[in-house]
Structures are given as C-alpha cells and as structure tokens.
Protein backbone atom coordinates (compact mmCIF):
# COMPACT_ATOMS: atom_id res chain seq x y z
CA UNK A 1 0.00 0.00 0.00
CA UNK A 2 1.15 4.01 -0.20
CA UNK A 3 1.95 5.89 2.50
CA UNK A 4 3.16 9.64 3.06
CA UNK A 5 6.26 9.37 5.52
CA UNK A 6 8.83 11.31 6.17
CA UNK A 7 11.89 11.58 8.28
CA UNK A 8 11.81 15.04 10.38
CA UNK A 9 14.51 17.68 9.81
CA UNK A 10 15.40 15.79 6.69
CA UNK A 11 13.32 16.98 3.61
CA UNK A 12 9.85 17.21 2.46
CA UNK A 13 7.29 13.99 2.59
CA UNK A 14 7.06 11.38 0.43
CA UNK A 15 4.85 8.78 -0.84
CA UNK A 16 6.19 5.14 -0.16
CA UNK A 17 5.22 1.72 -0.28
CA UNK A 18 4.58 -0.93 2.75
CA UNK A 19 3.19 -4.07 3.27
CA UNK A 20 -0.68 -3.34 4.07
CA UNK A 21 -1.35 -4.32 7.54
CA UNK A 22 -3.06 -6.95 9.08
CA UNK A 23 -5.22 -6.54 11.98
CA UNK A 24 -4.45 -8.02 15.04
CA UNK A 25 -6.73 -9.96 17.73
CA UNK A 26 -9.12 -7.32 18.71
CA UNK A 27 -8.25 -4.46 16.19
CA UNK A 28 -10.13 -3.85 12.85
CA UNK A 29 -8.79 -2.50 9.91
CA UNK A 30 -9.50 0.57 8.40
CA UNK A 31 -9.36 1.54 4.75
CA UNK A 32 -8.57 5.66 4.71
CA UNK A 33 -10.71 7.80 2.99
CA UNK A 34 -8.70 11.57 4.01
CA UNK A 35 -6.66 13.16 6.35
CA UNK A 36 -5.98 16.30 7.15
CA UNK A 37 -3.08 18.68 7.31
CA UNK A 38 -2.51 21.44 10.04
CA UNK A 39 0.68 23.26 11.92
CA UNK A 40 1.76 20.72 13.61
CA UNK A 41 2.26 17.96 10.43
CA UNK A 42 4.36 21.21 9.15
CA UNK A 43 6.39 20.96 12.44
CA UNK A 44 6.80 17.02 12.49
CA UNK A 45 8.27 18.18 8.93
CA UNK A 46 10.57 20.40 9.74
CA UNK A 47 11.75 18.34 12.91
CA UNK A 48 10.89 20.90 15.66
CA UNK A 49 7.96 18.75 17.17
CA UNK A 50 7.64 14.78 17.35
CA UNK A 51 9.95 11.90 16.64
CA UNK A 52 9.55 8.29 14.59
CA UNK A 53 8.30 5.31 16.01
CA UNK A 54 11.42 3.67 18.37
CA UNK A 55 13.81 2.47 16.23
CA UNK A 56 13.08 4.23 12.94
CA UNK A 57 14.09 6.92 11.09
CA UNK A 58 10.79 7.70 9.00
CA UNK A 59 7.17 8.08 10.17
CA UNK A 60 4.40 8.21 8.05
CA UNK A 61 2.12 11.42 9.12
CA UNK A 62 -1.36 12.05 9.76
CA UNK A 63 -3.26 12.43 12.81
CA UNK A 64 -6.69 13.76 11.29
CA UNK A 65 -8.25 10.85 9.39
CA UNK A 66 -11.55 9.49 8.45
CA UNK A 67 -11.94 6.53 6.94
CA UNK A 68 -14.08 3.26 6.68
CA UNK A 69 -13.92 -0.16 8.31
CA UNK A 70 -12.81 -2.49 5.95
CA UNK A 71 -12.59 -5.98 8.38
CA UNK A 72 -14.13 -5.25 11.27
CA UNK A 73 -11.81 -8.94 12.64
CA UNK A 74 -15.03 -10.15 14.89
CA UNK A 75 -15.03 -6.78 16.68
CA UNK A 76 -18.63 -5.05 17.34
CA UNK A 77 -18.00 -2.54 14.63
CA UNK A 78 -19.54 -3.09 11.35
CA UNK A 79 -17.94 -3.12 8.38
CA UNK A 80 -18.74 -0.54 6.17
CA UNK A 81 -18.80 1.97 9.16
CA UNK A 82 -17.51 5.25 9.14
CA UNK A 83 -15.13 5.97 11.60
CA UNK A 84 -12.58 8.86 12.84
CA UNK A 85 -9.29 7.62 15.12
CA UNK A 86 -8.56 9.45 18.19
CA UNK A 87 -4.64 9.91 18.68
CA UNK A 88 -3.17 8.92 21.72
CA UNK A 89 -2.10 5.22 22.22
CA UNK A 90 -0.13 3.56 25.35
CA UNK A 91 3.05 3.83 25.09
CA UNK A 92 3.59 -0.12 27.26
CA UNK A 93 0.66 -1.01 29.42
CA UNK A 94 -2.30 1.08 29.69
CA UNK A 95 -1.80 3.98 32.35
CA UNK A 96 -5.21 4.67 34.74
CA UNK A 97 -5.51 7.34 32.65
CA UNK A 98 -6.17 5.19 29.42
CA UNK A 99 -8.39 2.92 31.53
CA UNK A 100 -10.64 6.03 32.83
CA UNK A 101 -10.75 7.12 28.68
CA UNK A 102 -8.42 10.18 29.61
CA UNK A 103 -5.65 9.80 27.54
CA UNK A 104 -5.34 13.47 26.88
CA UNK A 105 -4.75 13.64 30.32
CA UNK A 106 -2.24 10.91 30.82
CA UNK A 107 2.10 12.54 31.63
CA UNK A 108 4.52 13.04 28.68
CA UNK A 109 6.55 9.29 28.59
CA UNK A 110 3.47 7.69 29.06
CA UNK A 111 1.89 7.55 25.57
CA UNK A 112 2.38 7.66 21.99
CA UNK A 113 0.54 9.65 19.18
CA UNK A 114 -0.02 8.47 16.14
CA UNK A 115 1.59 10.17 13.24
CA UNK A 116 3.47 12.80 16.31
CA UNK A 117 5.46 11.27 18.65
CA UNK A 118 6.39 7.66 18.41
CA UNK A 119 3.54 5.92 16.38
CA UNK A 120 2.83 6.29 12.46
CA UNK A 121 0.14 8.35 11.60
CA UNK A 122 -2.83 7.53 8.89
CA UNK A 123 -1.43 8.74 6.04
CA UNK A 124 -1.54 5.84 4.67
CA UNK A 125 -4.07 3.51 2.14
CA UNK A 126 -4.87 1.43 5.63
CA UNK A 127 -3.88 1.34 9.20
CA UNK A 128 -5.36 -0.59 12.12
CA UNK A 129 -6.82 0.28 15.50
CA UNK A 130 -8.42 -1.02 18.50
CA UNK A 131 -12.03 -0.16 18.72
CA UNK A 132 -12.07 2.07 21.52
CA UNK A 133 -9.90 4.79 19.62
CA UNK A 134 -12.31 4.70 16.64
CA UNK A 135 -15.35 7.36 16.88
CA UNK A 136 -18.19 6.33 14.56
CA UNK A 137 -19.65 9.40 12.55
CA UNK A 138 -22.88 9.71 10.09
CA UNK A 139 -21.71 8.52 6.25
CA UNK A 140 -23.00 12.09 5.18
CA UNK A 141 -19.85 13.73 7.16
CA UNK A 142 -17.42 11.38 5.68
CA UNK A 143 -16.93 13.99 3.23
CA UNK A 144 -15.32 16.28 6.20
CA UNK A 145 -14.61 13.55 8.93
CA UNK A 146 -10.96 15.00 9.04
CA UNK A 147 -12.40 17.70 10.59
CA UNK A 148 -13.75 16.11 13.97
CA UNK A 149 -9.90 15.89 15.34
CA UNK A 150 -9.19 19.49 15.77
CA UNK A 151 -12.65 20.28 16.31
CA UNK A 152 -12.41 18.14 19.15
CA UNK A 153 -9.24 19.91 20.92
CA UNK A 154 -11.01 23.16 21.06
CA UNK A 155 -14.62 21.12 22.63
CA UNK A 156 -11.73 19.93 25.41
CA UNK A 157 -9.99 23.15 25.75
CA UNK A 158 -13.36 25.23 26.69
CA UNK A 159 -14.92 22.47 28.75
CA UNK A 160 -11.59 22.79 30.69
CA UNK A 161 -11.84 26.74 30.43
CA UNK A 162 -15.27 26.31 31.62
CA UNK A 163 -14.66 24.18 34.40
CA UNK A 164 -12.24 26.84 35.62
CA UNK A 165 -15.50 28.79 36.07
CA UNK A 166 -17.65 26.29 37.54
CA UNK A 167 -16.95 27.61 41.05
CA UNK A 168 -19.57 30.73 40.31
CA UNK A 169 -22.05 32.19 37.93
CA UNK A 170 -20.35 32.72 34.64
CA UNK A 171 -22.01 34.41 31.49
CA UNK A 172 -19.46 35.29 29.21
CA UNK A 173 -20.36 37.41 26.00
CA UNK A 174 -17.32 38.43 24.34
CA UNK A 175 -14.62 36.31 23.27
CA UNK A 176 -10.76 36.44 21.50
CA UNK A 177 -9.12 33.92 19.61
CA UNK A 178 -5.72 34.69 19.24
CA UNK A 179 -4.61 33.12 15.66
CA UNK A 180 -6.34 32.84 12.31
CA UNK A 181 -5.30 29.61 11.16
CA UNK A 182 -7.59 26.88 10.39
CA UNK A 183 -7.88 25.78 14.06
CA UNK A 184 -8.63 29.59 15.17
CA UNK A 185 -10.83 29.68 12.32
CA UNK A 186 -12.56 26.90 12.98
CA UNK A 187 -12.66 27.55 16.88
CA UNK A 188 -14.47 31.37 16.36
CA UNK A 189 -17.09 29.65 14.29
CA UNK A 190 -17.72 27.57 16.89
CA UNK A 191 -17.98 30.23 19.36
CA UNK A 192 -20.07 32.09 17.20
CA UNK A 193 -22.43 29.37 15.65
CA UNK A 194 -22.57 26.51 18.46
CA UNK A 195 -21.72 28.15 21.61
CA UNK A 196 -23.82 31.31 20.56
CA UNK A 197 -21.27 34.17 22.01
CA UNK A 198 -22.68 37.73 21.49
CA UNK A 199 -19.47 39.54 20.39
CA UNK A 200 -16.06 37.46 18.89
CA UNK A 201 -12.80 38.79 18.03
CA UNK A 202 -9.93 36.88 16.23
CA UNK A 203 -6.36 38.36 15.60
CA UNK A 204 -4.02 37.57 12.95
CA UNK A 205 -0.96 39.66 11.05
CA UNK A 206 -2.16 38.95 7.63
CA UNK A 207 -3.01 42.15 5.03
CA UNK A 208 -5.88 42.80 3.18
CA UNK A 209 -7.20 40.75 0.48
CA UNK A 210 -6.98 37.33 2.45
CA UNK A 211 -9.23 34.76 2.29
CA UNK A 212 -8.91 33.72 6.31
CA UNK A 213 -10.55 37.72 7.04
CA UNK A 214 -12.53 36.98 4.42
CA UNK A 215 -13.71 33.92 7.01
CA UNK A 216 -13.31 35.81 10.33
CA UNK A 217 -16.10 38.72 8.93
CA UNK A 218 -18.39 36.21 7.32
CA UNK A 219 -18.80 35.14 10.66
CA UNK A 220 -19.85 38.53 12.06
CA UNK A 221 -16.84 38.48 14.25
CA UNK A 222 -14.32 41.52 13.93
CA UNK A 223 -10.66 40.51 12.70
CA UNK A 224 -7.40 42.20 14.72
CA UNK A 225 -4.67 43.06 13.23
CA UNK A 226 -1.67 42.00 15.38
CA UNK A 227 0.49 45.25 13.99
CA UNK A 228 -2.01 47.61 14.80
CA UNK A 229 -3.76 46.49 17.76
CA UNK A 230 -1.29 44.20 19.56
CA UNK A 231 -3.28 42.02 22.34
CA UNK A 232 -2.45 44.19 25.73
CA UNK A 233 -4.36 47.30 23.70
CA UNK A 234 -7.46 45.56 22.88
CA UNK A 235 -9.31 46.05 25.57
CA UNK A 236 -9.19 49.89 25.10
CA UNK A 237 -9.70 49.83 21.50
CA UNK A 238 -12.87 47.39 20.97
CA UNK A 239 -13.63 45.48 24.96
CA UNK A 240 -11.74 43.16 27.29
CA UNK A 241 -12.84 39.64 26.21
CA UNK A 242 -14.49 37.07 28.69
CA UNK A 243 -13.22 33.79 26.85
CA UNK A 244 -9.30 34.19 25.56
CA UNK A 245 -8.48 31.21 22.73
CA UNK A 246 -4.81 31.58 22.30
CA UNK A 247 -3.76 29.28 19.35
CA UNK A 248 -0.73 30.64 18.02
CA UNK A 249 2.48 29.57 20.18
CA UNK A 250 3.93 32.83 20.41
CA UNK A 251 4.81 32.84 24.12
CA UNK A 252 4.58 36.52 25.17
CA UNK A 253 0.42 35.98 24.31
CA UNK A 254 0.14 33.84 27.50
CA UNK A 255 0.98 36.75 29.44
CA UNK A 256 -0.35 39.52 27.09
CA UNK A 257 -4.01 37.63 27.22
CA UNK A 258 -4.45 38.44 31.42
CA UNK A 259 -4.19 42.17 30.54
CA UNK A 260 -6.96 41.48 27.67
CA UNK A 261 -9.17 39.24 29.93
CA UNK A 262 -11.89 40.91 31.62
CA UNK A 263 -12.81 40.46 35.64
CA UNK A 264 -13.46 36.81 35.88
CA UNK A 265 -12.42 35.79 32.51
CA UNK A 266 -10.49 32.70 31.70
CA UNK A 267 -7.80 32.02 28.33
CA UNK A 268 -7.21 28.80 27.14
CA UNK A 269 -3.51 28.75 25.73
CA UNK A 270 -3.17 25.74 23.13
CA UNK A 271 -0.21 26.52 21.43
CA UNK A 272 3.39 25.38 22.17
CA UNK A 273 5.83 27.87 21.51
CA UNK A 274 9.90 27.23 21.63
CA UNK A 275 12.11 28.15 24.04
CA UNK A 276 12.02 32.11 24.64
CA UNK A 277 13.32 34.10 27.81
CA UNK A 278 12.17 37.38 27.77
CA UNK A 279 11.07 40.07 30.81
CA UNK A 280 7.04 40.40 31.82
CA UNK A 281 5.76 42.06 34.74
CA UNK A 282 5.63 39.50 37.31
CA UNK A 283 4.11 41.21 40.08
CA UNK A 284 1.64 43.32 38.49
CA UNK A 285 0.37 40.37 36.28
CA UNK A 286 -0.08 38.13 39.68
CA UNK A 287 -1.76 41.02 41.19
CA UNK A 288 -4.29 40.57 38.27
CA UNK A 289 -4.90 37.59 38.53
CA UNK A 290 -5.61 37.68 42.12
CA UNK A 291 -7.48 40.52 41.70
CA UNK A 292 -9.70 40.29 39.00
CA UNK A 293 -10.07 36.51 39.68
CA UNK A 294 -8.67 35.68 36.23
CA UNK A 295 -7.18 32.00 34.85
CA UNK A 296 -4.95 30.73 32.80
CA UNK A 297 -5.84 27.40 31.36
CA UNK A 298 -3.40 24.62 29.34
CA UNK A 299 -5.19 22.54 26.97
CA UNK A 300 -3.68 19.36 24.85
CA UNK A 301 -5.07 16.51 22.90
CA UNK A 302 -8.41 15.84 23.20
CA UNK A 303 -10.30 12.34 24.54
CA UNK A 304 -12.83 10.25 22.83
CA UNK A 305 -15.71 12.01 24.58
CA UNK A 306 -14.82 15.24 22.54
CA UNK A 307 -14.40 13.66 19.59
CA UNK A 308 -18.02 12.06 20.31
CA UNK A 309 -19.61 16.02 20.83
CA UNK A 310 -16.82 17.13 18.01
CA UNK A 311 -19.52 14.93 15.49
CA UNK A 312 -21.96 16.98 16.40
CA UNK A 313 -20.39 20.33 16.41
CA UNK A 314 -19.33 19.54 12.84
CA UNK A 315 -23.06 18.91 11.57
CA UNK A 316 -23.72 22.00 12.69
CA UNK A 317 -21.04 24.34 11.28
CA UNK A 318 -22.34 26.87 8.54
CA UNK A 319 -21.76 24.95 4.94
CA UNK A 320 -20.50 27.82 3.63
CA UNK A 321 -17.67 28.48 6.10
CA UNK A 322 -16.97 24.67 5.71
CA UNK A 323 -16.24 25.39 1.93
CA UNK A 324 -14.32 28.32 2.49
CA UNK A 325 -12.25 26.74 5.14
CA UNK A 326 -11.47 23.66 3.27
CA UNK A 327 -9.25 25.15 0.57
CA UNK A 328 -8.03 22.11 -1.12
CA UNK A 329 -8.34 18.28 -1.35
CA UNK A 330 -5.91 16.15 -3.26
CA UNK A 331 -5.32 12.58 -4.35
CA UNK A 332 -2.16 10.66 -3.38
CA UNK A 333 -0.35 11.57 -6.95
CA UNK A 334 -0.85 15.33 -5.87
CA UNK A 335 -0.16 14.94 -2.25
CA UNK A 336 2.74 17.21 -1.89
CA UNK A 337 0.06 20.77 -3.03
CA UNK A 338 -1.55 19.04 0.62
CA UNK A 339 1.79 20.84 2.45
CA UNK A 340 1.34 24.37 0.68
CA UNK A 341 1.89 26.69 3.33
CA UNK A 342 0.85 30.25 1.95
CA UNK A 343 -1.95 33.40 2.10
CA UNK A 344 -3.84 30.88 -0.37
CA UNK A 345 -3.87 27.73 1.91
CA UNK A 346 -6.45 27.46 4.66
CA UNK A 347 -6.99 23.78 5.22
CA UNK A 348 -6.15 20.87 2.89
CA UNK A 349 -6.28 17.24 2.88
CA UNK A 350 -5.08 14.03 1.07
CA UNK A 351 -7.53 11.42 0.05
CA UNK A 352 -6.70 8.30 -0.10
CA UNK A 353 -10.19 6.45 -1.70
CA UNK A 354 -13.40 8.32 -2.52
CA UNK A 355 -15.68 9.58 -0.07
C-alpha cells in the first residue's frame, strides 16, 4: 500500500510503499478515505515537534483521518462503518488514565501519538486500531470527517476553560481567539455558531485581500490586526474579552491575554511555543490575577468524549464556512500541493479512496 512518511529535519514527505497491515486480535482494519493537514504535520516536517516510532528513522504522518472499516476482525464494529481515530495510544501497558478514557490527560513518557510522537500516523491507504480509539460518525460527514480531530481539541480546551469557572455564575459574551489559522478559524465559528457568544474577536498579522478575514467577517466576528492592535491594547480599543483562545504559540500571548481578559475571565492557551526568555511584569500580572479573579488554562489533545460532541459540532457548522475553510483536497499523486503553506492555503487534505 502508499503511504506519506517522512523523516523530520530531513526533507519534504514522500509517498512510499509498505506491506498493508493486518489486523491483530481485537483491532479492525481501516481503509482511509482523508486526512488532514494542520501546523503541527508542518512541524513534524521540519523536525521541531515529534519523533519516529522507536527504532526508525521515517514516520508516516497524519493524525486527522476518516476513513471506513474495511474488516471489522469479529469486533462489534460493522464493516462498512464510518469511523474517525482518536490519537493517543499507550506507550507499554495502559496507564489509569487510558483505563478512565483520559488519555489526553495521561504525563509526557506515558503515551504515543499516532503520526506525532512515536507511532505512524494515517497517512496511509490502511492502518489498524483497536475499537475504543475509533469514533463512529454519520456517512453524510465522511466527506469532512478530518475535521472532527481538531474540532475536538477546542470542545476539550473550553470544557476545561469552563470548568475553571464552575466555582460561580459565569455568562461570558465576548470572546478572542488569538490566531487565524484553520484551528482559530474553525474555533471562532464555533464560538459564534454553536456556543452562541454575542461579540467574537480573532487576531491575525495577515493584510488585506486574504481569504482567512474573508472567514473571520463572514462570521460577524471583527478581525485584529496584530500590527495595529497588539493584544495588551485591545481592551481599550474594541472590549476586554471574557473567553481568551490563544492558538498561536507565540509565548509573550500567555501573558499579554491576562491584561486582555476581563474580571473573571479565563484564556485557554493551546499553542506550544519554543524556548524564549524574555522580561514580563511578574508582580503586576499576579496582582491581576488575584485581583480580578482571572485563569490561565493549558489545553492538549483531546479524549474520545470530545471527539463524540466534536460529530456533532461539525453537523452543525455553517456549509459555507466549511467550503471556504477547506481550501483544497488532493489525491495521493498530488499529495505534496496538501503541504502548501501560503496566504492561499487554509486547510487541505489528502484522500486516499473516494468519499
């Protein structure tokens, strides 16, 4: 079968063949029908995040797939299902963490995920997987299945921002995501469309005519311009947000977002910047914390149970954003115009057998 490996740090991805694999006792196999592309494939890439399965120099990629069951091995899945794999795996034995179904939960050494950090990914015609990291989805969303995996680290990055909350009566109405990327973009629509927020904001440093503003206004929401209004001045120049989604791994945001936050406001920082010293104001930051009984909230991977409400989110984002969003889908011959990273390029995906 063809797969899309590469080895990090050493050049671009490429298509290669391997023995199609054979499902072991308890695991079906899947036959892939897309998978998605985002930052962090472009990082594997590049070598800067993730490693190759122990003992290898190459990975094949992909952690946002859909695809079908193809032998469902005497499992209780049926074949013919449609089905989206979760990421994490145990690295040995199972951890509690695994056995409570919170592997997004579980300590760094403790896991592997799949097309990351230790495991291939699904870029590939077929892979296998236990059941319990397959999420079944309607065959009408097969189309976009690729899109339940991110969707579903945003549904576990504001439950957790949320919880944070739970201690009092919390009505937030305005809300920031830092980043216009497909995962921002996808995140403010969610805010906007699902979780029914009153006023959105979404910064970016991109220029008029670009097709991710284009996205941020169709939404109603109000795009930032980084170079104009960096984060600290928001506040005064449109209103201090109540929910902060910081998506962008630039490190001084973490702080910058508790000056943009208003009283009782919480941000959820996803991304993972690199090492960076630099000088913030300690004290007075604290004191606003304290203060204005603010949070700060880390967020990573996502378990099955928001990839489960991730299904549902996705049936009810606007089509039209969808198609916007989605800015290109290619076959296996084309693969490589999949890792375009330009103005153009929203999100893209390979497909590896019609949907």
């Amino acid at each position: 079968m063809k797969v899309i490996a590469v080895e990090p740090g050493a050049g671009d991805p490429v298509i290669e063949e391997r023995p199609r694999p054979d499902p072991g006792p308890g695991e079906v196999l899947v036959r892939t029908l897309r998978v998605g592309v985002d930052g962090t494939d472009h990082e594997v890439v590049a070598g800067v995040h993730g490693e190759p399965p122990a003992g290898r120099t190459s990975m094949v990629l992909g952690h946002e797939a859909v695809g079908v069951v193809e032998d469902a091995n005497g499992t209780d899945l049926a074949e013919g299902a449609v089905v989206v794999p979760t990421v994490r795996r145990p690295a040995a034995e199972a951890t509690s963490h695994f056995e409570r179904g919170e592997a997004d939960m579980a300590p760094e050494g403790t896991y592997v995920e799949r097309g990351i950090v230790g495991a291939d990914g699904f870029m590939a015609e077929y892979f296998t997987s236990a059941p319990e990291y397959l999420v079944e989805i309607p065959e009408e969303l097969a189309s976009l299945g690729f899109l339940v995996e991110p969707i579903s680290i945003t549904e576990k990055a504001i439950e957790h921002a949320y919880a944070a909350r739970s201690a009092f009566e919390w009505a937030p109405e305005s809300a920031l995501v830092l980043g216009n990327g497909s995962l921002g973009l996808l995140t403010l629509a969610m805010l906007e469309t699902v979780y029914d927020y009153d006023r959105t904001y979404c910064l970016g440093r991109r220029d008029r005519p670009d097709p991710s503003i284009d996205l941020v206004e169709s939404l109603g929401s109000t795009y930032v311009d980084s170079r104009e209004t960096p984060v600290p001045e928001i506040p005064a120049v449109h209103e201090p947000a109540d929910l902060i989604y910081e998506a962008t791994g630039y490190a001084r945001h973490a702080f910058e977002a508790i000056d943009a936050l208003a009283p009782n406001g919480v941000a959820a920082l996803l991304g993972v910047p690199d090492d960076w010293s630099f000088d913030v104001e300690g004290g007075r930051l604290h004191r606003e914390l304290v203060l204005s009984n603010k949070a700060l909230v880390g967020s990573v991977n996502s378990n099955r149970r928001h990839f489960e409400t991730a299904v549902g989110t996705l049936a009810e984002l606007p089509e039209t954003f969808v198609d916007a969003l989605v800015t290109g889908v290619f076959d296996l011959e084309d693969a490589e115009r999949a890792f375009a990273d330009d103005d153009t390029t929203i999100k893209t995906a390979v497909e590896f057998a019609d949907t």
